[in-house]
C-alpha atoms as a PDB file:
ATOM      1  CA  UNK A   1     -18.851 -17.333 -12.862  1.00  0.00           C
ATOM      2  CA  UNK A   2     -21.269 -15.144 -14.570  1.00  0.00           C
ATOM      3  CA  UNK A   3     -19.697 -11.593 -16.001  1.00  0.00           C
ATOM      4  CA  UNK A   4     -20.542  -8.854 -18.344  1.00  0.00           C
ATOM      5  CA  UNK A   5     -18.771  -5.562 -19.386  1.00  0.00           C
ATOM      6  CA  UNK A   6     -21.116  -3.192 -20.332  1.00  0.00           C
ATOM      7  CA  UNK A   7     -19.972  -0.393 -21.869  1.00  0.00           C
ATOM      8  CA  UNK A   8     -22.259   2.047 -23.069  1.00  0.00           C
ATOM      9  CA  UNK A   9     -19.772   4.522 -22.215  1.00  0.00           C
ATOM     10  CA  UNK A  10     -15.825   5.024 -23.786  1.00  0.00           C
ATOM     11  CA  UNK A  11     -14.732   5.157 -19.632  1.00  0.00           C
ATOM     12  CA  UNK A  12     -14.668   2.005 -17.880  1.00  0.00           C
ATOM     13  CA  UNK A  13     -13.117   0.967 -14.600  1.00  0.00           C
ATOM     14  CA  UNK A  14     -11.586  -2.248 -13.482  1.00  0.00           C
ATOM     15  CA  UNK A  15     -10.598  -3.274  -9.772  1.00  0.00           C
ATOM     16  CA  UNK A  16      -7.793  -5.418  -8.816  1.00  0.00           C
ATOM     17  CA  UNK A  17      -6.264  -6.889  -5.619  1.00  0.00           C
ATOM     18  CA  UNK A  18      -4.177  -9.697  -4.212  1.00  0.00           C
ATOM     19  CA  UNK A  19      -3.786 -11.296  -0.696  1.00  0.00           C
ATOM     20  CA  UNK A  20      -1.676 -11.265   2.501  1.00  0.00           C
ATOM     21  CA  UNK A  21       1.700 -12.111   3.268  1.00  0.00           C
ATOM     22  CA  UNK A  22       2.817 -12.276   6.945  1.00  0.00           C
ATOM     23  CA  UNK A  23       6.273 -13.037   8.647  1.00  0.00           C
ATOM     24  CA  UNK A  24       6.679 -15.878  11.507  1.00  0.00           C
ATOM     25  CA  UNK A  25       8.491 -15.136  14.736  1.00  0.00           C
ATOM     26  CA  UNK A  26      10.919 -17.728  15.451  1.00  0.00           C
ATOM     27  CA  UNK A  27      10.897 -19.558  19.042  1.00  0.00           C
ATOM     28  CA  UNK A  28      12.197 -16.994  21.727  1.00  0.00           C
ATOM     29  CA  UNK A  29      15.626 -19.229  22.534  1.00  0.00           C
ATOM     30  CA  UNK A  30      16.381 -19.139  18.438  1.00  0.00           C
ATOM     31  CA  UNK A  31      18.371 -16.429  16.936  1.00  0.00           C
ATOM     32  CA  UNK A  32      15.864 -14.340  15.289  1.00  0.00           C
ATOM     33  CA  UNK A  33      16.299 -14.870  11.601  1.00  0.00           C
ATOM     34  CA  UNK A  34      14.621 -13.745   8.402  1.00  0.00           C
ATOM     35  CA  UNK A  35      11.453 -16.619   7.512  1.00  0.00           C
ATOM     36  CA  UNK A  36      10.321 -16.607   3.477  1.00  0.00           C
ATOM     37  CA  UNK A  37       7.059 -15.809   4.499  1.00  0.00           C
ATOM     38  CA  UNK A  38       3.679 -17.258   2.075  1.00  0.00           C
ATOM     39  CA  UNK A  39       1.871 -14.346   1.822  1.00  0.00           C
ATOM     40  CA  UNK A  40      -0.982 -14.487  -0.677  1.00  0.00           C
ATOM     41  CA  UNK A  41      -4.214 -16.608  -0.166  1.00  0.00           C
ATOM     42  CA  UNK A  42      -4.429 -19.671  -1.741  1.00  0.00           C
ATOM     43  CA  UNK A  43      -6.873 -19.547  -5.054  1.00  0.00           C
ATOM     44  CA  UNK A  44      -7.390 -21.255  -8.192  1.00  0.00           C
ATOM     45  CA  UNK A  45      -5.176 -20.204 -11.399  1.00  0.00           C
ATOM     46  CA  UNK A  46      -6.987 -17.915 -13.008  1.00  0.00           C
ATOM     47  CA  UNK A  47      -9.584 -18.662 -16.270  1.00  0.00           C
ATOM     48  CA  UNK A  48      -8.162 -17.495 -19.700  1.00  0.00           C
ATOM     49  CA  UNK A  49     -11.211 -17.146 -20.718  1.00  0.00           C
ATOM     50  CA  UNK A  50     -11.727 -14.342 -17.573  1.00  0.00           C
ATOM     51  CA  UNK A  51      -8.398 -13.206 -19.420  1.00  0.00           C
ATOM     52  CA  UNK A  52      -9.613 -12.751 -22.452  1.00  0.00           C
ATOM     53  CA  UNK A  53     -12.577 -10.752 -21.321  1.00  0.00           C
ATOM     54  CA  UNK A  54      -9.847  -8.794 -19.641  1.00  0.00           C
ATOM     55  CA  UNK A  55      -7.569  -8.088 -22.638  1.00  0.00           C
ATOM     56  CA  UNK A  56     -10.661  -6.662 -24.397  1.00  0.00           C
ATOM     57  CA  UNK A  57     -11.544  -4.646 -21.885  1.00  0.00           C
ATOM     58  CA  UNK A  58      -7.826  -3.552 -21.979  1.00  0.00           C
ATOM     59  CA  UNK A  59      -6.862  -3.038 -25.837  1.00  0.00           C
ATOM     60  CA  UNK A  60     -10.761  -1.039 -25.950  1.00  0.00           C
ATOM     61  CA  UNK A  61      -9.808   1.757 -23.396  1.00  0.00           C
ATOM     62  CA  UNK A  62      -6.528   4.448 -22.945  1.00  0.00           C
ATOM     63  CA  UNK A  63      -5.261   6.547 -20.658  1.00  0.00           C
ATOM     64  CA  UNK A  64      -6.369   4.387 -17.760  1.00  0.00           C
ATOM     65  CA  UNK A  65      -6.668   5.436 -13.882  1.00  0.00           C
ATOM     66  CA  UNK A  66      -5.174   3.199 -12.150  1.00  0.00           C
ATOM     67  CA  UNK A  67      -5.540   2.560  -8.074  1.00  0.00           C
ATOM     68  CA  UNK A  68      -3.937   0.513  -6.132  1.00  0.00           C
ATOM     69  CA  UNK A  69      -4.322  -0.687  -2.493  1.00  0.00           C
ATOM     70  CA  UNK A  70      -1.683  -2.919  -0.503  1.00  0.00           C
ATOM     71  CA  UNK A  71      -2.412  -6.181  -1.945  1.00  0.00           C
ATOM     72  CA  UNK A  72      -0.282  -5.184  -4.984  1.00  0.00           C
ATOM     73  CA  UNK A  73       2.695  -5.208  -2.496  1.00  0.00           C
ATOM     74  CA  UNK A  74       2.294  -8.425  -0.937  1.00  0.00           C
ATOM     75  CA  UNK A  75       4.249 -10.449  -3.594  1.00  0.00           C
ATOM     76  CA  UNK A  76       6.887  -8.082  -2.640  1.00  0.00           C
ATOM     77  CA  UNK A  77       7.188  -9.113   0.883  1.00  0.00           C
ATOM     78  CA  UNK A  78       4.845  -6.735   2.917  1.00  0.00           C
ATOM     79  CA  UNK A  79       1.783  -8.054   4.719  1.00  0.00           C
ATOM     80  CA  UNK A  80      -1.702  -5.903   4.000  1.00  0.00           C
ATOM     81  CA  UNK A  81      -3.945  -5.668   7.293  1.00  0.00           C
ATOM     82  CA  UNK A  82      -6.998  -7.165   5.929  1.00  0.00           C
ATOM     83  CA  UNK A  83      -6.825 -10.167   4.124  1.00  0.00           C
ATOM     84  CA  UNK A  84      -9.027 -13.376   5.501  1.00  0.00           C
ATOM     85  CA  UNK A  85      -7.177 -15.739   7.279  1.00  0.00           C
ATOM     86  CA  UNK A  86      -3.439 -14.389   6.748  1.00  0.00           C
ATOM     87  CA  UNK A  87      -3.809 -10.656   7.567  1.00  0.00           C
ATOM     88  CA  UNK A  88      -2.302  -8.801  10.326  1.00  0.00           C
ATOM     89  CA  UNK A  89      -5.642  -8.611  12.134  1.00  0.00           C
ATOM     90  CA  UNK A  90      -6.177 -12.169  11.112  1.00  0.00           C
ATOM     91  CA  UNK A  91      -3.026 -13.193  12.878  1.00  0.00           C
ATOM     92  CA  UNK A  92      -2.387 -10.716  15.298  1.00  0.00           C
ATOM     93  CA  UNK A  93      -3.954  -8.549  18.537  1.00  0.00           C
ATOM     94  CA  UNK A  94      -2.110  -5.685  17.318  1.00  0.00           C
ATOM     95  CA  UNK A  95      -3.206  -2.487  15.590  1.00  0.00           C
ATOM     96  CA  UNK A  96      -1.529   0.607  13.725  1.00  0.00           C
ATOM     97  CA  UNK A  97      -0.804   3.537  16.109  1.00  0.00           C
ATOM     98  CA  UNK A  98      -3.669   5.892  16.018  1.00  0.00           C
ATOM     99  CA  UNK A  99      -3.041   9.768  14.751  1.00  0.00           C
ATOM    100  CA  UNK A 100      -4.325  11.091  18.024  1.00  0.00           C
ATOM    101  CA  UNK A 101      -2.804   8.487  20.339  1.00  0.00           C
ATOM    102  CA  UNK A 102       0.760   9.890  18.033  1.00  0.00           C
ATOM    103  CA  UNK A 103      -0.208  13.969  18.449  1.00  0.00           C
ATOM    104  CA  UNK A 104      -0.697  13.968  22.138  1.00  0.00           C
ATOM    105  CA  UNK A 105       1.349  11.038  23.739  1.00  0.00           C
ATOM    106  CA  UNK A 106       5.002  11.037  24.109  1.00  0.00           C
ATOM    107  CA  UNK A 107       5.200   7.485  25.276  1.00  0.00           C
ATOM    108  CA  UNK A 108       3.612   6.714  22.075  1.00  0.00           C
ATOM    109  CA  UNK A 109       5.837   8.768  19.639  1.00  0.00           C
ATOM    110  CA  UNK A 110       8.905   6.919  21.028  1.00  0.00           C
ATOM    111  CA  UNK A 111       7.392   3.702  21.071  1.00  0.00           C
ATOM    112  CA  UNK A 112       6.170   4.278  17.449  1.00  0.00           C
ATOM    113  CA  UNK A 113      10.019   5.569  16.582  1.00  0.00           C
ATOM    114  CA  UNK A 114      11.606   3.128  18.033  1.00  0.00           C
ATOM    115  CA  UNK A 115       9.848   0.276  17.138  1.00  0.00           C
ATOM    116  CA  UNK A 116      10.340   2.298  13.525  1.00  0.00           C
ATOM    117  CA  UNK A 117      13.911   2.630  13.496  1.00  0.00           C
ATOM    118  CA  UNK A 118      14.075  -1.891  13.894  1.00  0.00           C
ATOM    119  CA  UNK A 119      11.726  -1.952  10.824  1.00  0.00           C
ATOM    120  CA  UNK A 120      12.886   0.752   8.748  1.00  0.00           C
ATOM    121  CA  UNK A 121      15.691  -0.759   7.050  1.00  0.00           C
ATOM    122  CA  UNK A 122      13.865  -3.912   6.035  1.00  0.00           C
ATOM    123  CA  UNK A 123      11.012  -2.103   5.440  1.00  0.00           C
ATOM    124  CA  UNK A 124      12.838   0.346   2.896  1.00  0.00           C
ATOM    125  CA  UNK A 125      14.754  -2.778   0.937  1.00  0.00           C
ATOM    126  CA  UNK A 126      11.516  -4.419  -0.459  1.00  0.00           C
ATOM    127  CA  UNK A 127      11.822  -4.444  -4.486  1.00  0.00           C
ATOM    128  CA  UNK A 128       8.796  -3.838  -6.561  1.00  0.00           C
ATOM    129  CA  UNK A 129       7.140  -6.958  -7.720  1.00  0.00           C
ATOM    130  CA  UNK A 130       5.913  -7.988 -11.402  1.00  0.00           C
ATOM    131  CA  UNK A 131       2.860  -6.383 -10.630  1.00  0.00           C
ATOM    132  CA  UNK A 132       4.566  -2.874 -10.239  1.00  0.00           C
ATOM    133  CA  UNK A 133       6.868  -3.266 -13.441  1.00  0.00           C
ATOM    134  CA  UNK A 134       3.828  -4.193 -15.219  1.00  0.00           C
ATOM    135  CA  UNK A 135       2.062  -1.108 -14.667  1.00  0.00           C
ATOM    136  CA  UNK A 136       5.240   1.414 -14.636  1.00  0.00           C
ATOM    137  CA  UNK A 137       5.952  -0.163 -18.107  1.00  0.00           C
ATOM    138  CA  UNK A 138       1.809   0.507 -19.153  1.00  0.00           C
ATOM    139  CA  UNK A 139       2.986   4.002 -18.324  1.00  0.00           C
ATOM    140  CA  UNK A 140       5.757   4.074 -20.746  1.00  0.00           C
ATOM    141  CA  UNK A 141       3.667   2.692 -23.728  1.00  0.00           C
ATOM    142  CA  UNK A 142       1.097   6.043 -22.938  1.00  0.00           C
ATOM    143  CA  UNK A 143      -1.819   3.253 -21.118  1.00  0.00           C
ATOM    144  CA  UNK A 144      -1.447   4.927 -17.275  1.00  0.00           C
ATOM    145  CA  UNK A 145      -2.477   8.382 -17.784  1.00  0.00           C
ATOM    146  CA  UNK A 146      -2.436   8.596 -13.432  1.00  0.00           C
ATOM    147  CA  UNK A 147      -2.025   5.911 -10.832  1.00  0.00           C
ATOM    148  CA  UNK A 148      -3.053   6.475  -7.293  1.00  0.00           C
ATOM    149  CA  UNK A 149      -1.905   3.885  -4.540  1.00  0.00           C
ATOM    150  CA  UNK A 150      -2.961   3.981  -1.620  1.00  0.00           C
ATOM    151  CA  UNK A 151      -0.055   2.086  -0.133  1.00  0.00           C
ATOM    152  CA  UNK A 152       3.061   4.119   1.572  1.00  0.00           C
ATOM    153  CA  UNK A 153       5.485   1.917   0.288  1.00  0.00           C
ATOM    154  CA  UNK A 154       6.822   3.479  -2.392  1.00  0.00           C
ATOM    155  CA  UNK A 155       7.144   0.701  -4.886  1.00  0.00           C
ATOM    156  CA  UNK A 156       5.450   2.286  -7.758  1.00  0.00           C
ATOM    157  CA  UNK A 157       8.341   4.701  -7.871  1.00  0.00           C
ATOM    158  CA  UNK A 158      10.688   2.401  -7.688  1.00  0.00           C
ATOM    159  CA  UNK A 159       9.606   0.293 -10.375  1.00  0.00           C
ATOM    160  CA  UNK A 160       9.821   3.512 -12.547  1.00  0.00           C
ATOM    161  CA  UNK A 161       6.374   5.380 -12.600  1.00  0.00           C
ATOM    162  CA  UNK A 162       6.328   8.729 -12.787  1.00  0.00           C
ATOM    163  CA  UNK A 163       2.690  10.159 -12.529  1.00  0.00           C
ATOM    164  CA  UNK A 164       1.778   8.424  -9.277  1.00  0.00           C
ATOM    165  CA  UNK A 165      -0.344  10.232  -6.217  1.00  0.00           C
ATOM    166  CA  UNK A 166       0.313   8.510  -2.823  1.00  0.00           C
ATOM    167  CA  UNK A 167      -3.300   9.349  -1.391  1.00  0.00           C
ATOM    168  CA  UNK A 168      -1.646   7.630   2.216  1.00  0.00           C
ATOM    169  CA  UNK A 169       1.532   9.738   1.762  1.00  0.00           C
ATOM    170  CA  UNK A 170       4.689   7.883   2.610  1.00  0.00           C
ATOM    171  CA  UNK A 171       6.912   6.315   4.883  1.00  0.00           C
ATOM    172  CA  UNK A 172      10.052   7.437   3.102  1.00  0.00           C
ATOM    173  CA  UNK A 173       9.618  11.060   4.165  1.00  0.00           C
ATOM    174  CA  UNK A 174       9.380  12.557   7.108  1.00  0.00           C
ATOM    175  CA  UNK A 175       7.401  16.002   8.481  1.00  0.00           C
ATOM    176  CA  UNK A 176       7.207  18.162  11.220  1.00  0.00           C
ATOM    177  CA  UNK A 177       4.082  18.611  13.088  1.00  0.00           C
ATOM    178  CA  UNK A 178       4.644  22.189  13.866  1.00  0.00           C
ATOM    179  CA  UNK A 179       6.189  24.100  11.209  1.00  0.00           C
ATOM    180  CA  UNK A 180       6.641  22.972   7.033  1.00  0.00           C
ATOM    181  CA  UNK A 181       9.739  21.122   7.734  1.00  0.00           C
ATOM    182  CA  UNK A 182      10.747  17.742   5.696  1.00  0.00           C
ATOM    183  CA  UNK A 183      13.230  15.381   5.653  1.00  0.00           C
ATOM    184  CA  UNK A 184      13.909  12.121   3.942  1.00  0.00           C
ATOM    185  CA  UNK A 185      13.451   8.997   6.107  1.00  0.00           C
ATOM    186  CA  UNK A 186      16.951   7.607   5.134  1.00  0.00           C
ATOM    187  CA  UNK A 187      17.961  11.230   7.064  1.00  0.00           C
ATOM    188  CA  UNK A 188      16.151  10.514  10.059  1.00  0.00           C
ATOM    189  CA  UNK A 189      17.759   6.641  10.517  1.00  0.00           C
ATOM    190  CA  UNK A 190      20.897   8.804  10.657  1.00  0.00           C
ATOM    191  CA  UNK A 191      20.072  11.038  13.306  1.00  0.00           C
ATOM    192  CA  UNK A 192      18.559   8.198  15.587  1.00  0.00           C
ATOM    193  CA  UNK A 193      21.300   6.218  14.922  1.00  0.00           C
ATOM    194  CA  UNK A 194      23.455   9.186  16.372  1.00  0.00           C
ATOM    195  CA  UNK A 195      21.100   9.507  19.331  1.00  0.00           C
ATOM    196  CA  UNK A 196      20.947   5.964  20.118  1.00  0.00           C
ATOM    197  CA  UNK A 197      24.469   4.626  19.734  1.00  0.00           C
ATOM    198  CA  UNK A 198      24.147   1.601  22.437  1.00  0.00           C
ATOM    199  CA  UNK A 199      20.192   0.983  21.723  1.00  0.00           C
ATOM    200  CA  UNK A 200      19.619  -2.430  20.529  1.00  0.00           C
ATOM    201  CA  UNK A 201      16.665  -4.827  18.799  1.00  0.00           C
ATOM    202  CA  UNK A 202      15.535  -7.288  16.767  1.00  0.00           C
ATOM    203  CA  UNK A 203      12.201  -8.474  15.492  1.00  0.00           C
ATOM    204  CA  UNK A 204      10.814 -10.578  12.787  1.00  0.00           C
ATOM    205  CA  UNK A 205       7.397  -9.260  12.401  1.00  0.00           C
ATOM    206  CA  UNK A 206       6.988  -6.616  10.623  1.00  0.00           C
ATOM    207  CA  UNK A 207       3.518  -4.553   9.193  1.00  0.00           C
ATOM    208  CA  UNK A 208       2.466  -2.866   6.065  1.00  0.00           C
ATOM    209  CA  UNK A 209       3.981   0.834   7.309  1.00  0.00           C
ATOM    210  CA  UNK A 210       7.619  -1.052   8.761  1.00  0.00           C
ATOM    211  CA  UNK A 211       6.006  -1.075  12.444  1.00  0.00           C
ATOM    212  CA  UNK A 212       7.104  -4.118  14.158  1.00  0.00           C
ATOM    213  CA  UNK A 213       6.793  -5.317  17.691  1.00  0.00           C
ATOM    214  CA  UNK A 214       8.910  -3.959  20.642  1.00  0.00           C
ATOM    215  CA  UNK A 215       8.623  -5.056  24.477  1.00  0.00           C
ATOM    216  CA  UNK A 216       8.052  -2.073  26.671  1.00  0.00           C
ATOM    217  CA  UNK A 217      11.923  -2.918  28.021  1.00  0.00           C
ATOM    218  CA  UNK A 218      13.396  -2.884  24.824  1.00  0.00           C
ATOM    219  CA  UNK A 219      11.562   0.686  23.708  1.00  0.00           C
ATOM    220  CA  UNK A 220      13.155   2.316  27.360  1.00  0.00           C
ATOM    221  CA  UNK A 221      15.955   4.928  26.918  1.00  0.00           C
ATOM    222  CA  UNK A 222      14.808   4.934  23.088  1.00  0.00           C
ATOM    223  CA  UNK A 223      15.947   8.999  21.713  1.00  0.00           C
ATOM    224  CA  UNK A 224      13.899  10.761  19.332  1.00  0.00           C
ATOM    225  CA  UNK A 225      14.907  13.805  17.781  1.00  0.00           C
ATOM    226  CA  UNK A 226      13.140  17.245  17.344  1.00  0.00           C
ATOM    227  CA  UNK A 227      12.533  18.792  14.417  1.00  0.00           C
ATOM    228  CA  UNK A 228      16.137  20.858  13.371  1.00  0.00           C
ATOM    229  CA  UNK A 229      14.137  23.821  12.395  1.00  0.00           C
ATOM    230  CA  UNK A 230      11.635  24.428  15.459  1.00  0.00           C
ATOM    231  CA  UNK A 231      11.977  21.953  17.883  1.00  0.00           C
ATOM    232  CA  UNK A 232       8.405  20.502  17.152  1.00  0.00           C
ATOM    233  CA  UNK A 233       8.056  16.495  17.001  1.00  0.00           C
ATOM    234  CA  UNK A 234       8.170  14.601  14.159  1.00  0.00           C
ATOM    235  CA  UNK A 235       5.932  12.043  12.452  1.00  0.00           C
ATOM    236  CA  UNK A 236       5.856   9.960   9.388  1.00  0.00           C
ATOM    237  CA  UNK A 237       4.547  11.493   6.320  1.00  0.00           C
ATOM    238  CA  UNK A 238       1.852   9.348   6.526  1.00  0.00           C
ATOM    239  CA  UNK A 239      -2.081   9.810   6.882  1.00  0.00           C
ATOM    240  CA  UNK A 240      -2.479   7.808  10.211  1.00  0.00           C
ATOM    241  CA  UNK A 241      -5.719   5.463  10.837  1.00  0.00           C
ATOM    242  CA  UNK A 242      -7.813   7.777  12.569  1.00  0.00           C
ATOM    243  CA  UNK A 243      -6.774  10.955  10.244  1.00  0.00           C
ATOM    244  CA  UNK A 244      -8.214  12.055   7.275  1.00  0.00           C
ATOM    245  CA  UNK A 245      -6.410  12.355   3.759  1.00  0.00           C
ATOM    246  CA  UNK A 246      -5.908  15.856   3.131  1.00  0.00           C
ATOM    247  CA  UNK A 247      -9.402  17.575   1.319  1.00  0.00           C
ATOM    248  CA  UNK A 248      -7.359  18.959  -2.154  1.00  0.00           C
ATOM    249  CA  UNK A 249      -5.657  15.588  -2.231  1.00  0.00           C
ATOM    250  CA  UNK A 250      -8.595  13.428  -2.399  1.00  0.00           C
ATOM    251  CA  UNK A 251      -9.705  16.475  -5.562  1.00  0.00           C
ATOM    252  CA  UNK A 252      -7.150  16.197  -7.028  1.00  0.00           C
ATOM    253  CA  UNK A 253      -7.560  12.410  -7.531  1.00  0.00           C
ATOM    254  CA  UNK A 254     -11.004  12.853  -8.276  1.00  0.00           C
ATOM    255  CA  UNK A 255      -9.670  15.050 -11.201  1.00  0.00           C
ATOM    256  CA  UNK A 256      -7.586  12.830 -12.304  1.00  0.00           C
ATOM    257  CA  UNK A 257     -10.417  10.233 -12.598  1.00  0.00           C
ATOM    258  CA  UNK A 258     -12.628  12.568 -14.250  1.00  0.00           C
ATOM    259  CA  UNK A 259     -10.071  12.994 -17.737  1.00  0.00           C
ATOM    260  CA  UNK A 260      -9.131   9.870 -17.924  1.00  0.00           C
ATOM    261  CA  UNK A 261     -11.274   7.415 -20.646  1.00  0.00           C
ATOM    262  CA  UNK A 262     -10.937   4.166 -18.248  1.00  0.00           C
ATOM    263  CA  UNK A 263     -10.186   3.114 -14.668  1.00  0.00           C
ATOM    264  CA  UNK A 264      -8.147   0.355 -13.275  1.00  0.00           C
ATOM    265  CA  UNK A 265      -8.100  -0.088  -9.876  1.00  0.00           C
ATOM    266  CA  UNK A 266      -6.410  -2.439  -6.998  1.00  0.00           C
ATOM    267  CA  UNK A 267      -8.055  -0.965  -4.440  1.00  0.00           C
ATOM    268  CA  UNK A 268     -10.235   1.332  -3.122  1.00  0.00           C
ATOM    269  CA  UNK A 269     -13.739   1.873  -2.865  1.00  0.00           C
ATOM    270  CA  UNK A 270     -14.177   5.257  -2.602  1.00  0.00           C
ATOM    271  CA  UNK A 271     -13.471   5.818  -6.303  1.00  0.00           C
ATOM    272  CA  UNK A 272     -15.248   2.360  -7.192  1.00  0.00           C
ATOM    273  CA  UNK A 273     -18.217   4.140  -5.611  1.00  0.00           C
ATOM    274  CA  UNK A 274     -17.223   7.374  -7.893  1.00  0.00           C
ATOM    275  CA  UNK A 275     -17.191   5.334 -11.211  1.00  0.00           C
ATOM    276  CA  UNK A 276     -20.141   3.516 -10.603  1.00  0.00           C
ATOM    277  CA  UNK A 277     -22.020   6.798  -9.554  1.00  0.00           C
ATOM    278  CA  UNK A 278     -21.066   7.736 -13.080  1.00  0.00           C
ATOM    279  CA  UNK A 279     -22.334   4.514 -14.867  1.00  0.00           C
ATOM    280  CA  UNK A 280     -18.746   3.495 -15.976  1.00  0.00           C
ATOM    281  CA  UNK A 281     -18.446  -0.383 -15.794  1.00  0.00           C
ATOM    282  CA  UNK A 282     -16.704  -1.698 -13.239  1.00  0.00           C
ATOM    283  CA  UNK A 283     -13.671  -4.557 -13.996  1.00  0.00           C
ATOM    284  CA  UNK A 284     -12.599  -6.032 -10.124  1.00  0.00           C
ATOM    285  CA  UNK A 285      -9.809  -8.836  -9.640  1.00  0.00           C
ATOM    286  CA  UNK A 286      -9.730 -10.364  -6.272  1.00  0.00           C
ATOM    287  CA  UNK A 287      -9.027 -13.338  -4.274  1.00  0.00           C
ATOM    288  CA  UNK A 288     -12.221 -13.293  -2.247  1.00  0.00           C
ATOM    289  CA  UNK A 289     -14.974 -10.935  -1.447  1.00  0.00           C
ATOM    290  CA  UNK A 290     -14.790  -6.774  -1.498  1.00  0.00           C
ATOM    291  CA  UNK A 291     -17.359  -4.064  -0.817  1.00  0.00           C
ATOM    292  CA  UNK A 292     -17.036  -3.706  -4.669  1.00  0.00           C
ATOM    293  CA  UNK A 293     -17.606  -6.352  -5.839  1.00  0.00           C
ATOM    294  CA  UNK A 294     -22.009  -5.540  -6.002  1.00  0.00           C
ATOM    295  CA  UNK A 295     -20.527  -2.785  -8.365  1.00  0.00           C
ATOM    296  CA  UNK A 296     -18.295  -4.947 -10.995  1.00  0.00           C
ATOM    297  CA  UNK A 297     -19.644  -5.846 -14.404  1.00  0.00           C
ATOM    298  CA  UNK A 298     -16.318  -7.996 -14.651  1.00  0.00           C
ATOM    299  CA  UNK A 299     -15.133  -9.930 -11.073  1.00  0.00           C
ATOM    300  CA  UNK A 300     -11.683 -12.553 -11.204  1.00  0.00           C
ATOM    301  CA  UNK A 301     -10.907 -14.007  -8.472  1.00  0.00           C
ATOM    302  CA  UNK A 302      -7.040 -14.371  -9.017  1.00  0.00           C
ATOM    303  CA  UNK A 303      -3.541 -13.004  -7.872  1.00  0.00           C
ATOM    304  CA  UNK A 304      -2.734  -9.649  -9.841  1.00  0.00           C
ATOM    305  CA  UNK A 305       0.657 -10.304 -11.209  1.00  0.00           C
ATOM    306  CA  UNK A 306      -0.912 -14.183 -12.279  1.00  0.00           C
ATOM    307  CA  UNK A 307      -3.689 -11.379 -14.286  1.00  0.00           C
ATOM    308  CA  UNK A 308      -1.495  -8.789 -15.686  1.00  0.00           C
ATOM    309  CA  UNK A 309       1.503 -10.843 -16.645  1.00  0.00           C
ATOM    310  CA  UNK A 310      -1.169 -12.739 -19.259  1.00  0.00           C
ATOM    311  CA  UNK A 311      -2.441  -9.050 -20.735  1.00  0.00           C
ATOM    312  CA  UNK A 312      -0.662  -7.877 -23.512  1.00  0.00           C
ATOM    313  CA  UNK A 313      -0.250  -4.351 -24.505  1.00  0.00           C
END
């Protein structure tokens, strides 16, 4: 594999993602049970010579930007969508629940809670991988000037970054759709636990927002609460597909690109697009093909926590 850095400029950027992981449902007449899922593409072990262009792409840049997209959470147990051959849409007829399908269709909001109450305590007791400690720790040592993920998971603040923009939002907080109320998502578990005392189910499955999948018979007599300030419904505080990422979020991250010196990114092409625009090279590590990867200088084709656990700082 051909690959250059250059680096006319003291900014750089440098684009990394992993692969899939997906859960297996277990034959109907089997208890359901938890299935170690493999959940990241098979690829080659990566170069060290890719490495080493790495680590001096690293130890010649600071206060780095870094993005990340939900590959970086797959080695923690949650599938990504995407991913060739193991993704949810890969394996899978279903889709996310659209934002406008969510605002107008009450059906839909209690399928959507319902099927989120299974998930969410699963969902909300994934750890933070090697990958995440990695880059919380690059924070410590002054390397992460700003990391923006644009996963909903909250990993990155569990494994112990601070300066971290959720572009997505996420699902550990909750919002009203009619007034400015909040709530944590733990809170919300508690209240439709109270409303749904007898209300049983199970499933395996489960996607990268903690939506799994519900028969129309199990989601009857399902509760959902109103919002406790104005009655109004409630939704995750999540940017839904079919939504838009608030306008002075996506500025703000663009500010936050704009003062730091380099820019290392999971995911996301939008600010790949950005950097390139403004002639900064472009570092990407992948297993397969991105949109980006026309714009990298630098391309490894490798898991992330296989490239960042060989970078030293």
């Amino acid at each position: 594999m051909s690959m250059s850095v250059k680096a006319t400029r003291r900014s750089q950027c440098l684009l990394l993602t992993t692969g899939l992981k997906l859960m297996r449902r277990q034959k109907s007449t089997e208890p359901l049970t938890i299935v170690k899922p493999s959940f990241v593409p098979d690829c080659e072990p990566v170069d060290q010579g890719d490495v080493d262009l790495l680590q001096s792409f690293i130890d010649n840049n600071r206060a780095l930007f870094v993005m990340t997209g939900a590959g970086i959470s797959t080695e923690s147990g949650i599938p990504d969508y995407r991913s060739e051959g193991v993704g949810l849409y890969a394996r899978s007829t279903n889709r996310p629940v659209q934002y406008q399908d969510f605002v107008k269709s009450e059906k839909i909001r209690q399928r959507y809670w319902a099927r989120n109450f299974v998930g969410w305590p699963r969902f909300s007791s994934f750890p933070p991988n090697i990958s995440h400690k990695i880059l919380s720790d690059w924070e410590k040592k002054g390397l992460v000037h700003w990391l923006v993920t644009q996963n909903v998971d909250a990993l990155h603040f569990k494994a112990g970054s601070h300066n971290v923009t959720e572009l997505h939002g996420s699902s550990h907080r909750v919002m009203c759709l009619s007034c400015n109320f909040k709530m944590p998502r733990t809170q919300l578990q508690n209240l439709l636990t109270e409303l749904n005392p007898s209300w049983h189910a199970e499933s395996v499955d489960i996607a990268p927002d903690g939506d799994v999948q519900l028969t129309q018979e199990q989601i009857e007599g399902f509760k959902v609460p109103a919002c406790p300030k104005c009655g109004g419904n409630l939704k995750p505080e999540i940017v839904f597909f079919g939504d838009n990422v608030p306008k002075d979020r996506v500025n703000f991250v663009f500010s936050r690109l704009d003062e730091c010196e380099a820019v290392l990114v999971f995911s996301g092409y939008r600010f790949v697009s950005k950097a390139f625009e403004q002639k900064k090279p472009i570092a990407l590590v992948n297993i397969g093909n991105t949109r980006a990867d026309n714009l990298a200088n630098l391309k490894i084709s490798a898991k992330c926590s296989e490239v960042l656990m060989k970078i030293h700082i």
